[in-house]
Protein backbone atom coordinates (compact mmCIF):
# COMPACT_ATOMS: atom_id res chain seq x y z
CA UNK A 1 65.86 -78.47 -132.52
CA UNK A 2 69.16 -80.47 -134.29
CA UNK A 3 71.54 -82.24 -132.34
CA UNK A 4 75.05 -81.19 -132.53
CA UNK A 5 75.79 -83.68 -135.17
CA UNK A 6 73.28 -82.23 -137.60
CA UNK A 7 73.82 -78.63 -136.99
CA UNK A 8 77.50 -79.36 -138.17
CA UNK A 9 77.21 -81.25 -141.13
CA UNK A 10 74.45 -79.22 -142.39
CA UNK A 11 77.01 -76.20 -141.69
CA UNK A 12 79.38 -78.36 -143.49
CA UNK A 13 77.64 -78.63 -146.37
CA UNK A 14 76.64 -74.88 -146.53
CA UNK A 15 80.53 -73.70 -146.02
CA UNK A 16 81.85 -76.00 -149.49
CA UNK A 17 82.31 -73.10 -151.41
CA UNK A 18 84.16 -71.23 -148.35
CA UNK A 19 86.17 -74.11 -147.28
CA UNK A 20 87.38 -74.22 -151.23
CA UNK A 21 88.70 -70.95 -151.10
CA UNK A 22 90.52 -71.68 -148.30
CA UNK A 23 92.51 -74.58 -149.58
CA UNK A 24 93.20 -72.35 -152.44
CA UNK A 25 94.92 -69.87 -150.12
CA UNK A 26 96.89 -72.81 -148.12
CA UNK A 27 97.83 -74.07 -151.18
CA UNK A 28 99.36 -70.77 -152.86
CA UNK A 29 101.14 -70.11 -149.89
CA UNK A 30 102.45 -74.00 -148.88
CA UNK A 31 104.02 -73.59 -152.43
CA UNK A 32 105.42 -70.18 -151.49
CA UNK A 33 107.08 -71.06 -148.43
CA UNK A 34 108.47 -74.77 -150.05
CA UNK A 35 110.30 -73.06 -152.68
CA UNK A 36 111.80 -70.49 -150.48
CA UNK A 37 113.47 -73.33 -148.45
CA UNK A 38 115.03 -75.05 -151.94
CA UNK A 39 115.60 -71.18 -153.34
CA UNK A 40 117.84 -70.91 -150.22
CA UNK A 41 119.30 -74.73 -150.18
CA UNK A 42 117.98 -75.68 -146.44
CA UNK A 43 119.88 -78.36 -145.51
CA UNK A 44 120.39 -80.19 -142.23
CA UNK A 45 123.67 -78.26 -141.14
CA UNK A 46 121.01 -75.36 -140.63
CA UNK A 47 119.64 -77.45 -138.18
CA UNK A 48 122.73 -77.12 -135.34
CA UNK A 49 123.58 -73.78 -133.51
CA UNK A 50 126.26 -72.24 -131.82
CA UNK A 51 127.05 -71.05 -128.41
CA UNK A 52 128.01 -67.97 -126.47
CA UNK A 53 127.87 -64.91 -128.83
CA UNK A 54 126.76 -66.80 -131.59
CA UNK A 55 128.77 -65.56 -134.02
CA UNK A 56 128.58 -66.99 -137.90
CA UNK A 57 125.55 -69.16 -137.53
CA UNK A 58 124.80 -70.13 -140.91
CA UNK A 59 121.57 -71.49 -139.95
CA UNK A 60 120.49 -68.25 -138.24
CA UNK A 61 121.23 -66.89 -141.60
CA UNK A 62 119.51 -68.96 -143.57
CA UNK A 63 116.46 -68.93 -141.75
CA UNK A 64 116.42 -65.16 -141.74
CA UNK A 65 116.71 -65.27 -145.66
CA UNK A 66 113.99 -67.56 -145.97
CA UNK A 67 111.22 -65.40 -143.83
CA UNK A 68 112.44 -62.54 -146.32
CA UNK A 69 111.56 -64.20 -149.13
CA UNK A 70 108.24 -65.76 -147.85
CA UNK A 71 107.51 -62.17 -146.58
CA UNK A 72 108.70 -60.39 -150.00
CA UNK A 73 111.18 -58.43 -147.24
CA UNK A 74 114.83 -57.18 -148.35
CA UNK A 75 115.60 -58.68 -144.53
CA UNK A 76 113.99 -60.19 -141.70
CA UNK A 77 115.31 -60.51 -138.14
CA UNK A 78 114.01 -64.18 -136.71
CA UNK A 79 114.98 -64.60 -133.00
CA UNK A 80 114.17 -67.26 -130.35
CA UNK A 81 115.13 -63.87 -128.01
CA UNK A 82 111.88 -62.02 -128.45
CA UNK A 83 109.61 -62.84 -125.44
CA UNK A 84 106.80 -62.06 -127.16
CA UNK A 85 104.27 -60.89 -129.66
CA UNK A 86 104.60 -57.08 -127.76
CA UNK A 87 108.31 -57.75 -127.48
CA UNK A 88 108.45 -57.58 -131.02
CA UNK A 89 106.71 -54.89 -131.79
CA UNK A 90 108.22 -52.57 -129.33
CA UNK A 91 111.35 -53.18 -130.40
CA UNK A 92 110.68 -52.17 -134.10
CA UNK A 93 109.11 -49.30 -132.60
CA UNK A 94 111.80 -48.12 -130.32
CA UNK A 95 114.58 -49.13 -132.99
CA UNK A 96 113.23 -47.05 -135.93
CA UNK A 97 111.58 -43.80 -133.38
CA UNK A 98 113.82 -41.55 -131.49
CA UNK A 99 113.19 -38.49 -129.39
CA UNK A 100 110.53 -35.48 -130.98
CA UNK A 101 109.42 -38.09 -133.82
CA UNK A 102 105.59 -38.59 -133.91
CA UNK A 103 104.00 -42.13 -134.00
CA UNK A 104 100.45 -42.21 -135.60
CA UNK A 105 97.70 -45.27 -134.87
CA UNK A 106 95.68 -45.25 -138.01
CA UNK A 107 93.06 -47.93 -136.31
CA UNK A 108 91.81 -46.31 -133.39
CA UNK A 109 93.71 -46.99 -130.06
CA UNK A 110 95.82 -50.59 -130.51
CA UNK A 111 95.30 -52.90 -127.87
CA UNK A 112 95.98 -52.68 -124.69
CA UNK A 113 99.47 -54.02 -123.86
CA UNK A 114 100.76 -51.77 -127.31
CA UNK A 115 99.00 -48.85 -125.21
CA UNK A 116 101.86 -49.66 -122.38
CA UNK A 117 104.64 -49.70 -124.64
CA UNK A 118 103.18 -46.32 -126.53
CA UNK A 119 102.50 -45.17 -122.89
CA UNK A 120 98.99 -43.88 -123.28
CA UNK A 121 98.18 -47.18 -120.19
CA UNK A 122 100.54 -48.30 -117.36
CA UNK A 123 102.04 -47.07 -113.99
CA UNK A 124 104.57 -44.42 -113.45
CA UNK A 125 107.29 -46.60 -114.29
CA UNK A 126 105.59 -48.53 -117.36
CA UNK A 127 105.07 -44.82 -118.74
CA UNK A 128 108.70 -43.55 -118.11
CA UNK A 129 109.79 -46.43 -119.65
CA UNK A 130 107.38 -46.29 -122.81
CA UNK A 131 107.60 -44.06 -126.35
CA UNK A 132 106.01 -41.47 -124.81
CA UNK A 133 108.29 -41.34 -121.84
CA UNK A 134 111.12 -41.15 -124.25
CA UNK A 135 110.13 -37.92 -126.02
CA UNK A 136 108.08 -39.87 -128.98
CA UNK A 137 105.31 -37.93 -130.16
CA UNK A 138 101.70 -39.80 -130.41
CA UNK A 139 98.36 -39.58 -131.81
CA UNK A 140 95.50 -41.61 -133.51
CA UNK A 141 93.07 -42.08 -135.64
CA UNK A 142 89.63 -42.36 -134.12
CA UNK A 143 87.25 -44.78 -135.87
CA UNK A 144 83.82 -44.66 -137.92
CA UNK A 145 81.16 -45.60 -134.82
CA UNK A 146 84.48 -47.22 -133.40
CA UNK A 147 84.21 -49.97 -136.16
CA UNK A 148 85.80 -48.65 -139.70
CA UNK A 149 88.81 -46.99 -140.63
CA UNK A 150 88.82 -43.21 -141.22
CA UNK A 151 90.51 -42.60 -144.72
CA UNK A 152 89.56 -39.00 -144.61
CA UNK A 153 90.67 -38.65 -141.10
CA UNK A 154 94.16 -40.67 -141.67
CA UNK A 155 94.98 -38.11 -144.91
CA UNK A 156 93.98 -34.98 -142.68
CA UNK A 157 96.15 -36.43 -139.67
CA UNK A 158 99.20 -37.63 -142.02
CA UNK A 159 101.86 -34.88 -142.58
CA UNK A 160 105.94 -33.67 -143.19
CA UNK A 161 106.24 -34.58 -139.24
CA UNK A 162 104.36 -38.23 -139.41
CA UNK A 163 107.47 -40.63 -139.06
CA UNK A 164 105.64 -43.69 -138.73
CA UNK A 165 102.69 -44.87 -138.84
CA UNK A 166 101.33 -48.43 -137.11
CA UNK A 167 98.96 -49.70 -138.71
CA UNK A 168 97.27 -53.34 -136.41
CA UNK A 169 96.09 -55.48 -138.75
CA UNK A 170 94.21 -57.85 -136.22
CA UNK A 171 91.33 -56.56 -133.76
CA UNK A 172 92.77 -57.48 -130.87
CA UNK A 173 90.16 -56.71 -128.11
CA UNK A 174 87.86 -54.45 -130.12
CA UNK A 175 84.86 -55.14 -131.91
CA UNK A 176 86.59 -52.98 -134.73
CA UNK A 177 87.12 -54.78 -138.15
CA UNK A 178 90.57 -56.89 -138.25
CA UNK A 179 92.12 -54.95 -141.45
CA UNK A 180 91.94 -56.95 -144.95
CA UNK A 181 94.77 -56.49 -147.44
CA UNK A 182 92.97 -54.58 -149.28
CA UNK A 183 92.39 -51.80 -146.86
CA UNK A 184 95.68 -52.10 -145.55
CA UNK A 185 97.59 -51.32 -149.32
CA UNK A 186 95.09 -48.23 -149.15
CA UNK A 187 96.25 -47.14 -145.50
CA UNK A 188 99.78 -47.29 -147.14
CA UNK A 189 99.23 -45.23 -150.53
CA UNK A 190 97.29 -42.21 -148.42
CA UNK A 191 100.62 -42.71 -146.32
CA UNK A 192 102.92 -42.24 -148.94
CA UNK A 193 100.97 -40.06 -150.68
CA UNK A 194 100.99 -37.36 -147.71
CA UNK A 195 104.84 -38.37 -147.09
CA UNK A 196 106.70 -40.85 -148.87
CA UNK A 197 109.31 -40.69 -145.71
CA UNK A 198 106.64 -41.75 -142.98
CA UNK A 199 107.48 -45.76 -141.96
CA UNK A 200 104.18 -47.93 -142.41
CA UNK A 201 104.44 -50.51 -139.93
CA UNK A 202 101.89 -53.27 -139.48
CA UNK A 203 101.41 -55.53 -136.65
CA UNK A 204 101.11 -59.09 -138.66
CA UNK A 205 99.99 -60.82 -135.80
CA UNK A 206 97.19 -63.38 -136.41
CA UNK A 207 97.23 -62.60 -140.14
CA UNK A 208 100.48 -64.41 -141.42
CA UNK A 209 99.14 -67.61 -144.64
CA UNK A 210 95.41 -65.80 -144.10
CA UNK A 211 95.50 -64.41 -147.58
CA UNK A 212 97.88 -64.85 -150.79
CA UNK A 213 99.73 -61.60 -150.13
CA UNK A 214 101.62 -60.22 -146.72
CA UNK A 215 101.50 -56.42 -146.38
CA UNK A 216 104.94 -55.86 -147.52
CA UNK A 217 103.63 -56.62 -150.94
CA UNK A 218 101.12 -54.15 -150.99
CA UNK A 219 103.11 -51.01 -149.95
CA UNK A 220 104.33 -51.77 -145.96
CA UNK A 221 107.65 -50.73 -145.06
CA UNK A 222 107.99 -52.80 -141.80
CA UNK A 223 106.00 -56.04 -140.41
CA UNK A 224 106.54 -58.19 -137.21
CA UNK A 225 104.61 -60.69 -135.23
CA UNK A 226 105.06 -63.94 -132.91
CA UNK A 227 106.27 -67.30 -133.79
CA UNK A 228 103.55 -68.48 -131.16
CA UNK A 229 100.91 -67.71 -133.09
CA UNK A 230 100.45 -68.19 -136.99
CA UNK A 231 104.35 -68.42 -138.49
CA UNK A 232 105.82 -71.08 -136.14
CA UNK A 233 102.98 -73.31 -136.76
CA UNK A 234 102.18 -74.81 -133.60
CA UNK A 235 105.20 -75.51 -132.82
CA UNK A 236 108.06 -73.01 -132.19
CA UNK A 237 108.61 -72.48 -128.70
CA UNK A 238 109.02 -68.75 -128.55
CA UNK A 239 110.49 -65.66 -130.13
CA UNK A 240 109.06 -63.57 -132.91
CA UNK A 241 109.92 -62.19 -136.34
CA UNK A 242 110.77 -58.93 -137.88
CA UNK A 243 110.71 -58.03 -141.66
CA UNK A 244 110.71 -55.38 -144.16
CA UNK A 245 113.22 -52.89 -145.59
CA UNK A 246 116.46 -53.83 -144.79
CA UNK A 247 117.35 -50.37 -142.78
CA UNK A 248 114.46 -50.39 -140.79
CA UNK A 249 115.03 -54.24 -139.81
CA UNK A 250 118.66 -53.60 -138.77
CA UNK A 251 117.53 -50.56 -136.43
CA UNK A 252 114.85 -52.84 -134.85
CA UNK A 253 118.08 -55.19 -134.19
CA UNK A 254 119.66 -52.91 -132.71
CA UNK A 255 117.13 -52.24 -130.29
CA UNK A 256 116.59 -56.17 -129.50
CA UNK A 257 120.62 -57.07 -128.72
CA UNK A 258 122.79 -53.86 -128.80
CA UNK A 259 124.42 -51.41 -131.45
CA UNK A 260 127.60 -52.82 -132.69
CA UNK A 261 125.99 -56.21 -132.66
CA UNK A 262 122.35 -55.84 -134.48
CA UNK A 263 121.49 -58.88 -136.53
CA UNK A 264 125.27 -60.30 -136.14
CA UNK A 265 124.84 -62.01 -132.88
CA UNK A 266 122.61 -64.20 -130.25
CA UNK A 267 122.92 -67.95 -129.89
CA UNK A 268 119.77 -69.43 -130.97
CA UNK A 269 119.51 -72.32 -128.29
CA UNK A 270 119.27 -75.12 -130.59
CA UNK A 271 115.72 -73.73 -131.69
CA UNK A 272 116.75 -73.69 -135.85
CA UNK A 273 114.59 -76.86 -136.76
CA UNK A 274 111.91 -76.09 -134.50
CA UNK A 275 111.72 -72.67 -136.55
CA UNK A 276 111.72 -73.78 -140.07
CA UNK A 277 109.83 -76.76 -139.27
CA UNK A 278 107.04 -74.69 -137.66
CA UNK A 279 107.05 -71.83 -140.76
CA UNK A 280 107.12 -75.11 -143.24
CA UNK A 281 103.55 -76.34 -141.73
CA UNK A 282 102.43 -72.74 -140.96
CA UNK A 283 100.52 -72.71 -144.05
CA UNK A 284 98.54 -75.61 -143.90
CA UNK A 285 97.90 -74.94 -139.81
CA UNK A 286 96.61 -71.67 -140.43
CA UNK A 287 94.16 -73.00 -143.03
CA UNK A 288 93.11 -75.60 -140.36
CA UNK A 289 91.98 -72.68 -137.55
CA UNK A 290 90.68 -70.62 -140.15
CA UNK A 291 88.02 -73.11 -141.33
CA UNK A 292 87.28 -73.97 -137.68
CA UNK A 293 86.56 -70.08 -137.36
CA UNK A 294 84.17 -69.95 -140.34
CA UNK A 295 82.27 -72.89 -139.14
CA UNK A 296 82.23 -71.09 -135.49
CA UNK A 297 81.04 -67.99 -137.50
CA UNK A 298 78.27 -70.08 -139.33
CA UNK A 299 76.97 -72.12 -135.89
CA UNK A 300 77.27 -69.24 -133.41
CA UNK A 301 75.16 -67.24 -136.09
CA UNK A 302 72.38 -69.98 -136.22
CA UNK A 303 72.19 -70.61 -132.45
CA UNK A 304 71.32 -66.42 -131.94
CA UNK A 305 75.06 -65.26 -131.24
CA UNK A 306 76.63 -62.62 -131.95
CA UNK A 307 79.62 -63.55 -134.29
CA UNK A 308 81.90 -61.47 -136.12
CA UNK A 309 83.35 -61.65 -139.15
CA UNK A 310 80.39 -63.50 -140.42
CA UNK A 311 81.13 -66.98 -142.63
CA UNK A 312 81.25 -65.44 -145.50
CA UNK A 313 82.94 -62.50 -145.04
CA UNK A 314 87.14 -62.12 -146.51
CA UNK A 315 89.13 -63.30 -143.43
CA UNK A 316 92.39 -61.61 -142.57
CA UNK A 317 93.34 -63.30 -139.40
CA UNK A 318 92.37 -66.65 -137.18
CA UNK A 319 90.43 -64.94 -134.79
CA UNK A 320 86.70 -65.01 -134.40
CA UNK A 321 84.46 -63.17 -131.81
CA UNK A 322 81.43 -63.91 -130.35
CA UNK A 323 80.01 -61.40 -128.45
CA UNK A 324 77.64 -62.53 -125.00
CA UNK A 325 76.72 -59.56 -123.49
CA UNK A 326 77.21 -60.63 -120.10
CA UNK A 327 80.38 -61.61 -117.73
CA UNK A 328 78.57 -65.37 -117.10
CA UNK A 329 77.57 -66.49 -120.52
CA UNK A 330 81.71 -65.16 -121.39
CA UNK A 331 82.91 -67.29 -118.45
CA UNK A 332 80.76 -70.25 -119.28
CA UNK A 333 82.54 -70.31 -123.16
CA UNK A 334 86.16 -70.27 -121.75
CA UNK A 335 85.52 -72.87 -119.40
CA UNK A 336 83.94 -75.16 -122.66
CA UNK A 337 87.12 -74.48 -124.52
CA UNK A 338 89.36 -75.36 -121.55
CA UNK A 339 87.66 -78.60 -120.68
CA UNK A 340 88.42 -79.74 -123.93
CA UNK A 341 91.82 -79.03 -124.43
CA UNK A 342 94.38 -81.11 -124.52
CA UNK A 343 96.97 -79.95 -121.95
CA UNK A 344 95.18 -78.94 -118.37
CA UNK A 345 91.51 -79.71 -119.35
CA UNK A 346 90.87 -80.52 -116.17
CA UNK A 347 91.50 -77.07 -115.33
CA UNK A 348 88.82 -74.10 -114.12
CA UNK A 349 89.80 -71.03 -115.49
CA UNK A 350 88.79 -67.81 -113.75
CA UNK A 351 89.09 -64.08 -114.51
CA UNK A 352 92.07 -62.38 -113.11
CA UNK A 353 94.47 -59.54 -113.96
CA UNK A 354 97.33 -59.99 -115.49
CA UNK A 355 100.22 -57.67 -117.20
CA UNK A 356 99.41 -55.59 -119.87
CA UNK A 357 95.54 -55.35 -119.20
CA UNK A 358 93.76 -52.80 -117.63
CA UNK A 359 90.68 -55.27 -116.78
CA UNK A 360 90.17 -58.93 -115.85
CA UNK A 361 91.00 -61.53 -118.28
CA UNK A 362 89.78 -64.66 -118.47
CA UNK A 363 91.60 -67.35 -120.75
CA UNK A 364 90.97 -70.56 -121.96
CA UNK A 365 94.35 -72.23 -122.92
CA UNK A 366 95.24 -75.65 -122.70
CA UNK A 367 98.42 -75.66 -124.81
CA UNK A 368 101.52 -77.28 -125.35
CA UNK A 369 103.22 -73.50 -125.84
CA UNK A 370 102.03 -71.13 -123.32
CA UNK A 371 100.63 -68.61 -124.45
CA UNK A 372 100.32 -70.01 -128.33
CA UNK A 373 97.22 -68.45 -130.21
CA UNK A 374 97.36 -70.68 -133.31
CA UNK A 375 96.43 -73.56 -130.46
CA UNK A 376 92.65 -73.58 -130.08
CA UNK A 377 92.13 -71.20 -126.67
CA UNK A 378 89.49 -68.43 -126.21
CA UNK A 379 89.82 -65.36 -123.89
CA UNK A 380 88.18 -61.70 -123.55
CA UNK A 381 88.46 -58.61 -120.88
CA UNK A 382 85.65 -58.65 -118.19
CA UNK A 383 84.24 -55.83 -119.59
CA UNK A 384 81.00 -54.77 -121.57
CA UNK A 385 80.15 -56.02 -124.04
CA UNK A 386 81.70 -59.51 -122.63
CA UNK A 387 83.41 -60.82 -126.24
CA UNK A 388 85.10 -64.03 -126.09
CA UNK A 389 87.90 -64.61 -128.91
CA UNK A 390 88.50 -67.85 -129.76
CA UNK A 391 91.36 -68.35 -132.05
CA UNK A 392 93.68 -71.09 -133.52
CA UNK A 393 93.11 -74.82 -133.81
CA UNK A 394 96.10 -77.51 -134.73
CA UNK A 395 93.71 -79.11 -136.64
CA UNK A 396 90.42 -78.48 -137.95
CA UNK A 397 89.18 -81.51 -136.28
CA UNK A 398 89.96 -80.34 -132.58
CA UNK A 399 88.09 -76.95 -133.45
CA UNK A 400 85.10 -79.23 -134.49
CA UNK A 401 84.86 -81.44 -131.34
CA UNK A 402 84.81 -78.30 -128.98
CA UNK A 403 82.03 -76.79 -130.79
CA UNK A 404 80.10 -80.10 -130.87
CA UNK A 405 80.51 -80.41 -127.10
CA UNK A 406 79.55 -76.74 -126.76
CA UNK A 407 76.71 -77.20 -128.85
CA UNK A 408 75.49 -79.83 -126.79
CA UNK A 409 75.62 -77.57 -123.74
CA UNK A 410 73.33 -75.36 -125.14
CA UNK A 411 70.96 -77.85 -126.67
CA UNK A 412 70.51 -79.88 -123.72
């Protein structure tokens, strides 16, 4: 059998034509987001912040412009104040659905913490707190052998009372299909087509700089993700982002500080640089952890894995799953990953609950953001079929090193 070394280059060699692609994508969109920054005359006075209400930042402004135009968005709401991925979704949801409107999930059931905030999971409380609990009506889409989008289904299910519909771009923990471009512009013309009123609303996380288009350029109303994960490029501390038509942004405002202040106010906590710093290098990051997924793809295929999408498959998002079958072999990849992180590889990670999740989770996560999923880490639910999803990587190079050292595990 090859050592590590060889089974790399070899995969490598074999991924040229992939990797090439790639760069073609990071380079489209590096030149995107560069000439939104001198469109909108960035400047270092964008930098500083201002206290208590935070009334007239300029560079709160400015950064909110510039997200719109990398997103194609009339408006985009960027704030250090969302605590989370979920944080912002929930409040685009709750901001743009009100009592006796009806939510649709045109992917099957989203995952799980989305299922507290809908309130199809959760305890008493969670669910009198959630959509549901607040008079929002809710169904969804089942899948194709729990894998492909329904398009039959979706125009059957889509009608006068549909107000919105959310459409998750990424996986999450499913073995479904994360949702290409492509499939997503179709989700949105049945959509329309049934009722031009009905928001579409897609959960960007993970798939920000995967592709040359964002979904509000293929017929989205609404999109929002973390600035841990793909858009703050490794680097933003927190918060999330928020963009789309400029109505439905100002509701989701709304929701996040209070009505009468919307967009207008929230000191940013000297987080400005940090924010277009991270979106400036987002591009080129992304590129970075999606090569390290398509050679993860390509290895865990050779070695007798599981591995989905496959190398040469059209990516839409960082994340890559390999699927074990069993709670040990799941446990044993985590703890890989951890050991060579950078931050707390020293640490043994074990499964545990934790909010949001119905089952066990174990995660692998040695980052310098907690919680950041454009960092190399790996997690999955303690539950059949055992899937690990390893996503992110700073660098290409880091993502390379853990799979040598992994290889070696399994060779020796």
């Amino acid at each position: 059998m090859k050592n590590s070394v060889e089974i790399i280059k070899q995969a490598e060699k074999d991924l040229q034509e992939q990797f090439a692609l790639i760069d073609e994508i990071r380079d489209f969109n590096q030149e995107k987001v560069l000439q939104a920054f001198i469109d909108n005359r960035v400047a270092p006075e964008h930098f500083y912040t201002v206290s208590g209400y935070g009334h007239d930042d300029l560079g709160r402004e400015v950064l909110d412009k510039v997200f719109a135009q990398v997103f194609n968005a009339e408006k985009a709401l960027v704030r250090i104040h969302f605590a989370s991925g979920t944080h912002t979704l929930a409040c685009a949801l709750f901001g743009n659905l009100k009592h006796g409107d009806k939510l649709l999930s045109v992917a099957g059931a989203p995952y799980d913490t989305m299922q507290e905030v809908i309130g199809t999971m959760g305890d008493e409380e969670t669910r009198r707190a959630s959509l549901i609990g607040n008079g929002v009506l809710y169904d969804e889409v089942p899948l194709i052998n729990n894998t492909d989008i329904d398009f039959d289904k979706l125009e059957q299910m889509v009608d006068d009372k549909t107000s919105m519909v959310l459409i998750q771009r990424s996986k999450g923990y499913s073995t479904r299909k994360s949702l290409t471009i492509e499939t997503i512009e179709k989700i949105c013309k049945i959509v329309k087509k049934k009722n031009p009123e009905c928001i579409c609303f897609v959960d960007n996380c993970y798939g920000e700089f995967t592709d040359t288009k964002e979904p509000l350029e293929v017929g989205a109303d609404l999109i929002g993700g973390s600035l841990i994960k793909n858009p703050g490029g490794g680097i933003v501390e927190a918060g999330g982002y928020i963009a789309g038509k400029e109505l439905f942004v100002e509701r989701s405002a709304i929701r996040l500080t209070a009505p009468g202040i919307g967009s207008e106010g929230g000191a940013m906590f000297n987080q400005h640089r940090l924010m277009f710093q991270g979106l400036f290098m987002a591009p080129s990051v992304v590129a970075d952890a999606v090569k390290g997924a398509v050679l993860a793809s390509k290895i865990f295929d050779e070695i007798g894995y599981d591995s989905s999408p496959k190398f040469n498959e059209k990516r839409t998002d960082i994340i890559q799953n390999i699927t074990f079958g069993n709670p040990e072999h799941l446990e044993e990849f985590c703890r890989t990953i951890q050991s060579l992180s950078p931050v707390n590889g020293y640490v043994t990670p074990i499964p545990e609950y934790i909010p949001g999740y119905e089952d066990k989770v174990i995660m692998a996560g040695g980052t310098f953001i907690e919680g950041s999923t454009i960092e190399l880490s790996a997690d999955g639910p303690m539950r059949a079929p055992y899937v690990a999803y390893m996503q992110g990587g700073l660098n290409y190079a880091h993502v390379k090193i853990a799979l040598k050292r992994f290889l070696n595990k399994i060779c020796n």
